[in-house]
PDB file of N, CA and C in Angstrom:
ATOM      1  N   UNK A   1       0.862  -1.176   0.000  1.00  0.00           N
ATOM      2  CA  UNK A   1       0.000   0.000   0.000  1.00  0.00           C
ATOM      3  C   UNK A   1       0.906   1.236   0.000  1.00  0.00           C
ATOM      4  N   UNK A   2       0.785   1.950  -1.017  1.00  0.00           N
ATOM      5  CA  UNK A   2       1.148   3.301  -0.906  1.00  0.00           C
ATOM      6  C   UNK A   2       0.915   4.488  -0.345  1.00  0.00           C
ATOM      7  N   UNK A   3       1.860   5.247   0.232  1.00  0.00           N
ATOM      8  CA  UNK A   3       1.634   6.442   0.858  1.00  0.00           C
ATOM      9  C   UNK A   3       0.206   6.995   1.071  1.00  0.00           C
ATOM     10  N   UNK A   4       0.063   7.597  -0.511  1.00  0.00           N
ATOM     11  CA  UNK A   4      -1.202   8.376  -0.456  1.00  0.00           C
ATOM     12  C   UNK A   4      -2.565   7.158  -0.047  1.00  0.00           C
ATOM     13  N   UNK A   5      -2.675   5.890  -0.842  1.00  0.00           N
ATOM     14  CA  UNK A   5      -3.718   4.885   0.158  1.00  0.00           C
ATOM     15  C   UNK A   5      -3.808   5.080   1.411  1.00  0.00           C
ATOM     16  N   UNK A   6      -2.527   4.667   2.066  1.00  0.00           N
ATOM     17  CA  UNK A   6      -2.481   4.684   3.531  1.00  0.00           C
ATOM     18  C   UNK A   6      -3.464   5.844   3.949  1.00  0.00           C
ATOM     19  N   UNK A   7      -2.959   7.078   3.929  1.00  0.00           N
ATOM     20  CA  UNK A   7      -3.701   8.252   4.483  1.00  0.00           C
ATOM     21  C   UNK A   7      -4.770   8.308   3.754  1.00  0.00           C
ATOM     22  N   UNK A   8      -5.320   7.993   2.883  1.00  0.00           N
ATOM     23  CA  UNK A   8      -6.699   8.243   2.727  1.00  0.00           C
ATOM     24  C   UNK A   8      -7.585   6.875   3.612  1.00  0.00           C
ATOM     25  N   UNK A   9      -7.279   5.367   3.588  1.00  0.00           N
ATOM     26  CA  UNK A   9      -7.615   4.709   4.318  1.00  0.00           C
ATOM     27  C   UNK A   9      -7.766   5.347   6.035  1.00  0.00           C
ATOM     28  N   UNK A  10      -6.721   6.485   6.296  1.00  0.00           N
ATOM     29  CA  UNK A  10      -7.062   6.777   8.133  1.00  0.00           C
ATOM     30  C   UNK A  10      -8.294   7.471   8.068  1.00  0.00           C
ATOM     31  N   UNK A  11      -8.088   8.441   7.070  1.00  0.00           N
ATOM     32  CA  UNK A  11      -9.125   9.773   6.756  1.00  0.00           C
ATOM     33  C   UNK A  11     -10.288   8.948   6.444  1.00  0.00           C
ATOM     34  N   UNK A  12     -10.463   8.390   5.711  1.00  0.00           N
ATOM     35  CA  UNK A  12     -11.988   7.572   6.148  1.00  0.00           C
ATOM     36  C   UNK A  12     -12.293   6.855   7.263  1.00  0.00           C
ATOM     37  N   UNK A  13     -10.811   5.875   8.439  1.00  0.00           N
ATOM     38  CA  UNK A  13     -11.670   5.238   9.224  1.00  0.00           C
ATOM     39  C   UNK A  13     -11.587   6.218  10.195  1.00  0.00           C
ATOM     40  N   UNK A  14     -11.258   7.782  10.460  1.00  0.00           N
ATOM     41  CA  UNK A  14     -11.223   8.924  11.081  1.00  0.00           C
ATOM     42  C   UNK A  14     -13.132   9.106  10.981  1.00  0.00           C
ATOM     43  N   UNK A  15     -13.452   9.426   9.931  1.00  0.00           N
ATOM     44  CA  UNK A  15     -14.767   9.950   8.838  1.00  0.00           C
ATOM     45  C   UNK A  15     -15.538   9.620  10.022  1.00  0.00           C
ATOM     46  N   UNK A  16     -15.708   8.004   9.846  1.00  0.00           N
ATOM     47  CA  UNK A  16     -16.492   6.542  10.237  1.00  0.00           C
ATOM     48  C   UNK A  16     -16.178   7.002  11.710  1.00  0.00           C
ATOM     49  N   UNK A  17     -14.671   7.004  12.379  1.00  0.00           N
ATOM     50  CA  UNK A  17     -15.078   7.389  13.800  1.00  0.00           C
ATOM     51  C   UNK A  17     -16.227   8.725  14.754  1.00  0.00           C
ATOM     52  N   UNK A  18     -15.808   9.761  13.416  1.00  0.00           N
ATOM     53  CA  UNK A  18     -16.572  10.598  14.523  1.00  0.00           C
ATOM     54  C   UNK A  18     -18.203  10.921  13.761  1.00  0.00           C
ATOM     55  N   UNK A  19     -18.504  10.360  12.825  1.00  0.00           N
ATOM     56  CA  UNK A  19     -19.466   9.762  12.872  1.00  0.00           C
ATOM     57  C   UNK A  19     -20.143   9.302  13.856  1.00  0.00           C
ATOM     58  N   UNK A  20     -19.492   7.759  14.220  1.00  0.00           N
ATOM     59  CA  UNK A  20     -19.832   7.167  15.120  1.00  0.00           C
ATOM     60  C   UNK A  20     -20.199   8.398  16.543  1.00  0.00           C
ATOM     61  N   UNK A  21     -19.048   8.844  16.785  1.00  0.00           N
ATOM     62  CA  UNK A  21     -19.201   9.787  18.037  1.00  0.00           C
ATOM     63  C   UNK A  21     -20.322  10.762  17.531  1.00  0.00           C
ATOM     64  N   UNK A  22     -20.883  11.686  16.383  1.00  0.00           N
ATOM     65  CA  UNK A  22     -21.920  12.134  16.305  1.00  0.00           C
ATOM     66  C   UNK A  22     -22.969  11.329  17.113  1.00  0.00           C
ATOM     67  N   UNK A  23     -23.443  10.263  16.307  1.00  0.00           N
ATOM     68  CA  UNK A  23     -24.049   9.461  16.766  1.00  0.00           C
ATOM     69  C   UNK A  23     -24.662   9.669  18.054  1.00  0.00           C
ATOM     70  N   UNK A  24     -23.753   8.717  18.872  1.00  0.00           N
ATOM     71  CA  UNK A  24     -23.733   8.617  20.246  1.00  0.00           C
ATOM     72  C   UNK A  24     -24.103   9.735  20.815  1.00  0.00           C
ATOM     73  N   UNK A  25     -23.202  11.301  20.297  1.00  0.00           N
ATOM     74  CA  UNK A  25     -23.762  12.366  21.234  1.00  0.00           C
ATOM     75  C   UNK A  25     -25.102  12.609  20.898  1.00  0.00           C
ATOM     76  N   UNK A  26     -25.886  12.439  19.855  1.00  0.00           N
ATOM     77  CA  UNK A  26     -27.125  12.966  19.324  1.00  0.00           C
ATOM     78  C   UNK A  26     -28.254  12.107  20.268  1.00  0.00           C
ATOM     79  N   UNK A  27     -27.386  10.353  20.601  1.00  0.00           N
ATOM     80  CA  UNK A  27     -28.802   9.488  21.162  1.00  0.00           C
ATOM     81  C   UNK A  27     -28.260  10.297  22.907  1.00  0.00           C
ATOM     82  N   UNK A  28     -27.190  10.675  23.330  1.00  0.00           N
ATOM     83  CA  UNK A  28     -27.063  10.934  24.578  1.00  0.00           C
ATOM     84  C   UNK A  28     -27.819  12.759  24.630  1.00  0.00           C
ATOM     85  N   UNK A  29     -27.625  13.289  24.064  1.00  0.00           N
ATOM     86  CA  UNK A  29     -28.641  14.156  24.140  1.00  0.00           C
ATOM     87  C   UNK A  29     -30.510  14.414  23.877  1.00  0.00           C
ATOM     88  N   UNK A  30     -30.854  13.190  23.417  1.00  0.00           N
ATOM     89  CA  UNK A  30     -32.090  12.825  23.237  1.00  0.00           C
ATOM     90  C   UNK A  30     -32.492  12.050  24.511  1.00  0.00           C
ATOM     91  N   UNK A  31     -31.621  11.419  25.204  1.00  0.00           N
ATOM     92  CA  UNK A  31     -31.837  10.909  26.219  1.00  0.00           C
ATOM     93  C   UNK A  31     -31.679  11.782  27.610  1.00  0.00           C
ATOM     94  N   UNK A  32     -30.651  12.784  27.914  1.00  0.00           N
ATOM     95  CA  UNK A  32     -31.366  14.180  28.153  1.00  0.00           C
ATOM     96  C   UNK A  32     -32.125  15.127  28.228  1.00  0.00           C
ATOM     97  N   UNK A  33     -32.682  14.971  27.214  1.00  0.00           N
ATOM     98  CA  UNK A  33     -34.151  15.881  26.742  1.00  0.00           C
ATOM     99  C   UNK A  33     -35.000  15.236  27.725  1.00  0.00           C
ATOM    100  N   UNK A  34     -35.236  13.856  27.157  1.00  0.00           N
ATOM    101  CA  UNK A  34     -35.784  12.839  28.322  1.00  0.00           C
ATOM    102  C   UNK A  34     -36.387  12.604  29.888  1.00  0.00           C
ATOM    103  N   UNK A  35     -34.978  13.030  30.123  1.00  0.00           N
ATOM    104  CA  UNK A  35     -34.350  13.300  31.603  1.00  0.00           C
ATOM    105  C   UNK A  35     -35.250  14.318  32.131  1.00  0.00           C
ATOM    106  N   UNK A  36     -34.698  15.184  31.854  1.00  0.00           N
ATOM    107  CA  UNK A  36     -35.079  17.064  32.018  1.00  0.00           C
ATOM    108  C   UNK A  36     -36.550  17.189  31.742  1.00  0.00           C
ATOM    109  N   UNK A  37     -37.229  16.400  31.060  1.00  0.00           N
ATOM    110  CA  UNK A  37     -38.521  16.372  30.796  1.00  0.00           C
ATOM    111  C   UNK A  37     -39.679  15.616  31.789  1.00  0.00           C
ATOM    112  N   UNK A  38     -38.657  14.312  32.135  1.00  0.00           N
ATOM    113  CA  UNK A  38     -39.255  13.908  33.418  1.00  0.00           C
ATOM    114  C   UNK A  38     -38.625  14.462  34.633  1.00  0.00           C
ATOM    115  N   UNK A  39     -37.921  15.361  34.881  1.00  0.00           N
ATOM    116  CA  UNK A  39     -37.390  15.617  36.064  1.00  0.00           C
ATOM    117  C   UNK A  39     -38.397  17.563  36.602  1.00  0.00           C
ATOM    118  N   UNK A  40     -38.625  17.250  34.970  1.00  0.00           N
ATOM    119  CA  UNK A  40     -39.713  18.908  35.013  1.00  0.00           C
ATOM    120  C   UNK A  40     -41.172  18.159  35.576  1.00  0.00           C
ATOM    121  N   UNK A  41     -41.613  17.188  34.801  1.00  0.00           N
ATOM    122  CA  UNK A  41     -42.975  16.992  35.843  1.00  0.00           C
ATOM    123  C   UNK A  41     -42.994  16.314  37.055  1.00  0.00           C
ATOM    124  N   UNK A  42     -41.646  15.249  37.360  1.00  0.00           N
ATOM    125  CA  UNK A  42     -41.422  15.459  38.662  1.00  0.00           C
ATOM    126  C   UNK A  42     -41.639  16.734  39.467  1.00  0.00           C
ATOM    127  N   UNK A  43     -40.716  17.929  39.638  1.00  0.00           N
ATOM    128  CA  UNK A  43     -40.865  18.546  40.106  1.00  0.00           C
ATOM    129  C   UNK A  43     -42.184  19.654  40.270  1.00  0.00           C
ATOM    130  N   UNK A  44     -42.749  19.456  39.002  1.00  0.00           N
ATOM    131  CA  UNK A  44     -43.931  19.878  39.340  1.00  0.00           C
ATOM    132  C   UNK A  44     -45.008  19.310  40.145  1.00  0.00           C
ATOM    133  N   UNK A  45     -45.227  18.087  40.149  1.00  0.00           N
ATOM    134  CA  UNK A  45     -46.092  17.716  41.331  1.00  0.00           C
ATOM    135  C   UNK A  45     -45.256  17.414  42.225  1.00  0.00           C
ATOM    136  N   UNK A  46     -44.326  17.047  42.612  1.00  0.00           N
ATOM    137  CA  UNK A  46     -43.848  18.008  44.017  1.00  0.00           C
ATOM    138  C   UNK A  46     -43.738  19.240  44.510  1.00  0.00           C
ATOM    139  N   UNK A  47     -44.398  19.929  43.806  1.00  0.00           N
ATOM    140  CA  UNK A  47     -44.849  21.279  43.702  1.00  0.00           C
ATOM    141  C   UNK A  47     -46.260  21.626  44.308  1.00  0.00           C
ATOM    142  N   UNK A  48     -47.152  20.903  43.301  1.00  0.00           N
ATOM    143  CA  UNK A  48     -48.644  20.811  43.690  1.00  0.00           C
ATOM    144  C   UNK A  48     -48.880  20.284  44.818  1.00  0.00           C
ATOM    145  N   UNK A  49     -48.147  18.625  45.214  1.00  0.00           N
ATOM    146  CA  UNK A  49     -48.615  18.535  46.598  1.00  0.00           C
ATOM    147  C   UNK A  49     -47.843  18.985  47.411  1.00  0.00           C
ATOM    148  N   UNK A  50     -46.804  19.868  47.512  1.00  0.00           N
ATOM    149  CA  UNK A  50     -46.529  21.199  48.648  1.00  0.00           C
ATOM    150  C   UNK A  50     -47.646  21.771  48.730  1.00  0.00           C
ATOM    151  N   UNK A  51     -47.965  22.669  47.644  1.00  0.00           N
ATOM    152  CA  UNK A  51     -48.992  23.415  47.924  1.00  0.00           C
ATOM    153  C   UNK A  51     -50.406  22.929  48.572  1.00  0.00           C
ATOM    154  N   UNK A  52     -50.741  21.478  48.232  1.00  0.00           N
ATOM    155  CA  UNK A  52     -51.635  21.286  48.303  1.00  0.00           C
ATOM    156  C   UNK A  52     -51.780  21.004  50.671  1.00  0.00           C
ATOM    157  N   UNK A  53     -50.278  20.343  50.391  1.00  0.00           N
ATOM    158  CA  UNK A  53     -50.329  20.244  52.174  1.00  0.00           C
ATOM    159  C   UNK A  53     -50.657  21.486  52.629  1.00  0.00           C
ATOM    160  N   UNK A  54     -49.869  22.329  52.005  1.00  0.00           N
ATOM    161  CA  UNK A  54     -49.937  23.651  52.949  1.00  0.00           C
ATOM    162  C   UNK A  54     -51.513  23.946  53.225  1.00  0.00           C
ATOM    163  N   UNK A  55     -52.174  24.169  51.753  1.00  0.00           N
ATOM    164  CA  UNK A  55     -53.735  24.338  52.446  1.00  0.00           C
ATOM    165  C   UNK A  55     -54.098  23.646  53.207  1.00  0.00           C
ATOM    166  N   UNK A  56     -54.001  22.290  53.196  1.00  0.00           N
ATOM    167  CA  UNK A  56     -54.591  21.596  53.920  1.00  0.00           C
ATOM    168  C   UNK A  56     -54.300  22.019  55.471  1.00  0.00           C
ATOM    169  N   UNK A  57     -53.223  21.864  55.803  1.00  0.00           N
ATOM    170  CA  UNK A  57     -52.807  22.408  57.022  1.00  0.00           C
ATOM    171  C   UNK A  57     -53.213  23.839  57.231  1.00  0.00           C
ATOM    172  N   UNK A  58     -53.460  24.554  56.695  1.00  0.00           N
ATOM    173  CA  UNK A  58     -53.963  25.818  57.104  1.00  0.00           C
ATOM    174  C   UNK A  58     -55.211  25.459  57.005  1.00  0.00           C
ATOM    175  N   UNK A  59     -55.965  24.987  56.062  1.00  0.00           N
ATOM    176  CA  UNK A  59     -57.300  25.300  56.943  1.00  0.00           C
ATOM    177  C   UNK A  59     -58.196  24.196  57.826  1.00  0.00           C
ATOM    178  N   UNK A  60     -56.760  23.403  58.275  1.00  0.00           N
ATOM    179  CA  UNK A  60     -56.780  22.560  59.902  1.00  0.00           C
ATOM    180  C   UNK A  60     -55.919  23.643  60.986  1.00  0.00           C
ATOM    181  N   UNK A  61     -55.684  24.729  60.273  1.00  0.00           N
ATOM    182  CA  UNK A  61     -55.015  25.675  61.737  1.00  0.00           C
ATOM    183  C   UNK A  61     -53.512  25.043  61.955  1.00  0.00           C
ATOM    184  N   UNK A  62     -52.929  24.407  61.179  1.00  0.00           N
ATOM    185  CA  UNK A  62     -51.568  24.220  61.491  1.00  0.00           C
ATOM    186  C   UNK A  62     -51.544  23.006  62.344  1.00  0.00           C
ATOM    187  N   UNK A  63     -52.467  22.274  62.578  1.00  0.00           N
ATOM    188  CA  UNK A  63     -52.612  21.276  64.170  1.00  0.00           C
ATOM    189  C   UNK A  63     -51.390  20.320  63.873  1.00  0.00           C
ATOM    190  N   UNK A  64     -50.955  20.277  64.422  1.00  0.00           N
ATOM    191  CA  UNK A  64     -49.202  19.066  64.204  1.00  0.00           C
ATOM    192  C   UNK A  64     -48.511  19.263  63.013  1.00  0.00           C
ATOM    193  N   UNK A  65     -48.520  19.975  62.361  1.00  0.00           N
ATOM    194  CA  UNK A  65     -47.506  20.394  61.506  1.00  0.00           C
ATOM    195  C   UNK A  65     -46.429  20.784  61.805  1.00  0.00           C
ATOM    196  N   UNK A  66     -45.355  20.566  61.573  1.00  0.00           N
ATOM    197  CA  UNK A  66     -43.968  20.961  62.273  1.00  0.00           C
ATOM    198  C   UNK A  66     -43.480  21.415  60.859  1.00  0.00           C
ATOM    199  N   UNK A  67     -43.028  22.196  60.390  1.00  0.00           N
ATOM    200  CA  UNK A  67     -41.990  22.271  58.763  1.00  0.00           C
ATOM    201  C   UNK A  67     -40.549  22.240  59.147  1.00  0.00           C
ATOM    202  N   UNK A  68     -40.207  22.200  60.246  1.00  0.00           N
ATOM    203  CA  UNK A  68     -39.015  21.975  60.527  1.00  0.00           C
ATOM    204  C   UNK A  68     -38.444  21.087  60.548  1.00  0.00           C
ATOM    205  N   UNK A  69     -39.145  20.001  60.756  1.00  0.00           N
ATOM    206  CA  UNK A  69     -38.414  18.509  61.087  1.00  0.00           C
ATOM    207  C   UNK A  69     -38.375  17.599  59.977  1.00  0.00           C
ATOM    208  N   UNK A  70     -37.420  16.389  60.236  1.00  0.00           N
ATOM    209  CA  UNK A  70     -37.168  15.620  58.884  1.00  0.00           C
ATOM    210  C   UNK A  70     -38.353  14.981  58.478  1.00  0.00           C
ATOM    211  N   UNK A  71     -38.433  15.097  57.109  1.00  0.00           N
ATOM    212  CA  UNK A  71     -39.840  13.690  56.894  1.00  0.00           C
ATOM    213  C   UNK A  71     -39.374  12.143  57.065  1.00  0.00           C
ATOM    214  N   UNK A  72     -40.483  11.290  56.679  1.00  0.00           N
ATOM    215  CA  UNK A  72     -40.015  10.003  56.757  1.00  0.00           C
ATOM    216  C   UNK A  72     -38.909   9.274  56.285  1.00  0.00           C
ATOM    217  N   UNK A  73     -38.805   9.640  55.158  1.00  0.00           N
ATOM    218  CA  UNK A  73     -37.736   9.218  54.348  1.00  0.00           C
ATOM    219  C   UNK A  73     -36.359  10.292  54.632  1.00  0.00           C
ATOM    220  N   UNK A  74     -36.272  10.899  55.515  1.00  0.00           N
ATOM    221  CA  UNK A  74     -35.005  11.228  55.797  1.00  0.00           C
ATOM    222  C   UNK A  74     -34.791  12.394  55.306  1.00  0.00           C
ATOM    223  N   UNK A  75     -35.657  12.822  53.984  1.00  0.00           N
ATOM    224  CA  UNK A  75     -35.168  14.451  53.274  1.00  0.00           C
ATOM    225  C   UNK A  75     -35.453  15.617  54.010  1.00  0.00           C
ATOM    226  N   UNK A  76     -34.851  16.486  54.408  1.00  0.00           N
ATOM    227  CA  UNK A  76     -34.951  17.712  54.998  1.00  0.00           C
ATOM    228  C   UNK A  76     -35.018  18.985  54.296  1.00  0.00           C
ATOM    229  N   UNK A  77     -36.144  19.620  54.528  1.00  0.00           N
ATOM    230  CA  UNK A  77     -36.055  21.104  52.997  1.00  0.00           C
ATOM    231  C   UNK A  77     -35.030  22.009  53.578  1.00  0.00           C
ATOM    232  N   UNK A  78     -34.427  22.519  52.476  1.00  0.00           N
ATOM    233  CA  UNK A  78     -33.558  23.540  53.273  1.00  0.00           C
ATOM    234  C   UNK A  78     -34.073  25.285  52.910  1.00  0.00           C
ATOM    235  N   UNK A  79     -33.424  25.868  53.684  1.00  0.00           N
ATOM    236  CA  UNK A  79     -33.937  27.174  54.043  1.00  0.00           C
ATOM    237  C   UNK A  79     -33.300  27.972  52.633  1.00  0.00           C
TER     238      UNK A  79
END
């Protein structure tokens, strides 16, 4: 194989590599979108039922509500 073969053989399996890496980044950013899309309506109804405790507790007058203390599962809101 001659010179000029050689380097055109890299330059194509170069081509073919970042190709490949297109690829990959296009399905890893679709799978992001994903993410961020369920992590948006996550957070939105953890949103709604905040809000929704809070009424509730207000119009029970606050009776045993503490907002200070840890919940069950251990998460603590921070200030």
């Amino acid at each position: 194989m001659d010179r000029r073969s050689l380097v055109l053989e890299l330059v194509r399996a170069r081509v073919g590599e970042l190709m490949g890496m297109t690829n990959k980044l296009d399905k890893i950013g679709t799978s992001l979108e994903k993410i961020l899309r369920a992590q948006m309506e996550l957070l939105s109804c953890m949103r709604k039922n905040k809000e929704n405790i809070y009424a509730l507790a207000s119009e029970m007058g606050d009776i045993g509500v503490d907002h200070s203390r840890n919940l069950s599962f251990g998460w603590q809101p921070t200030n």
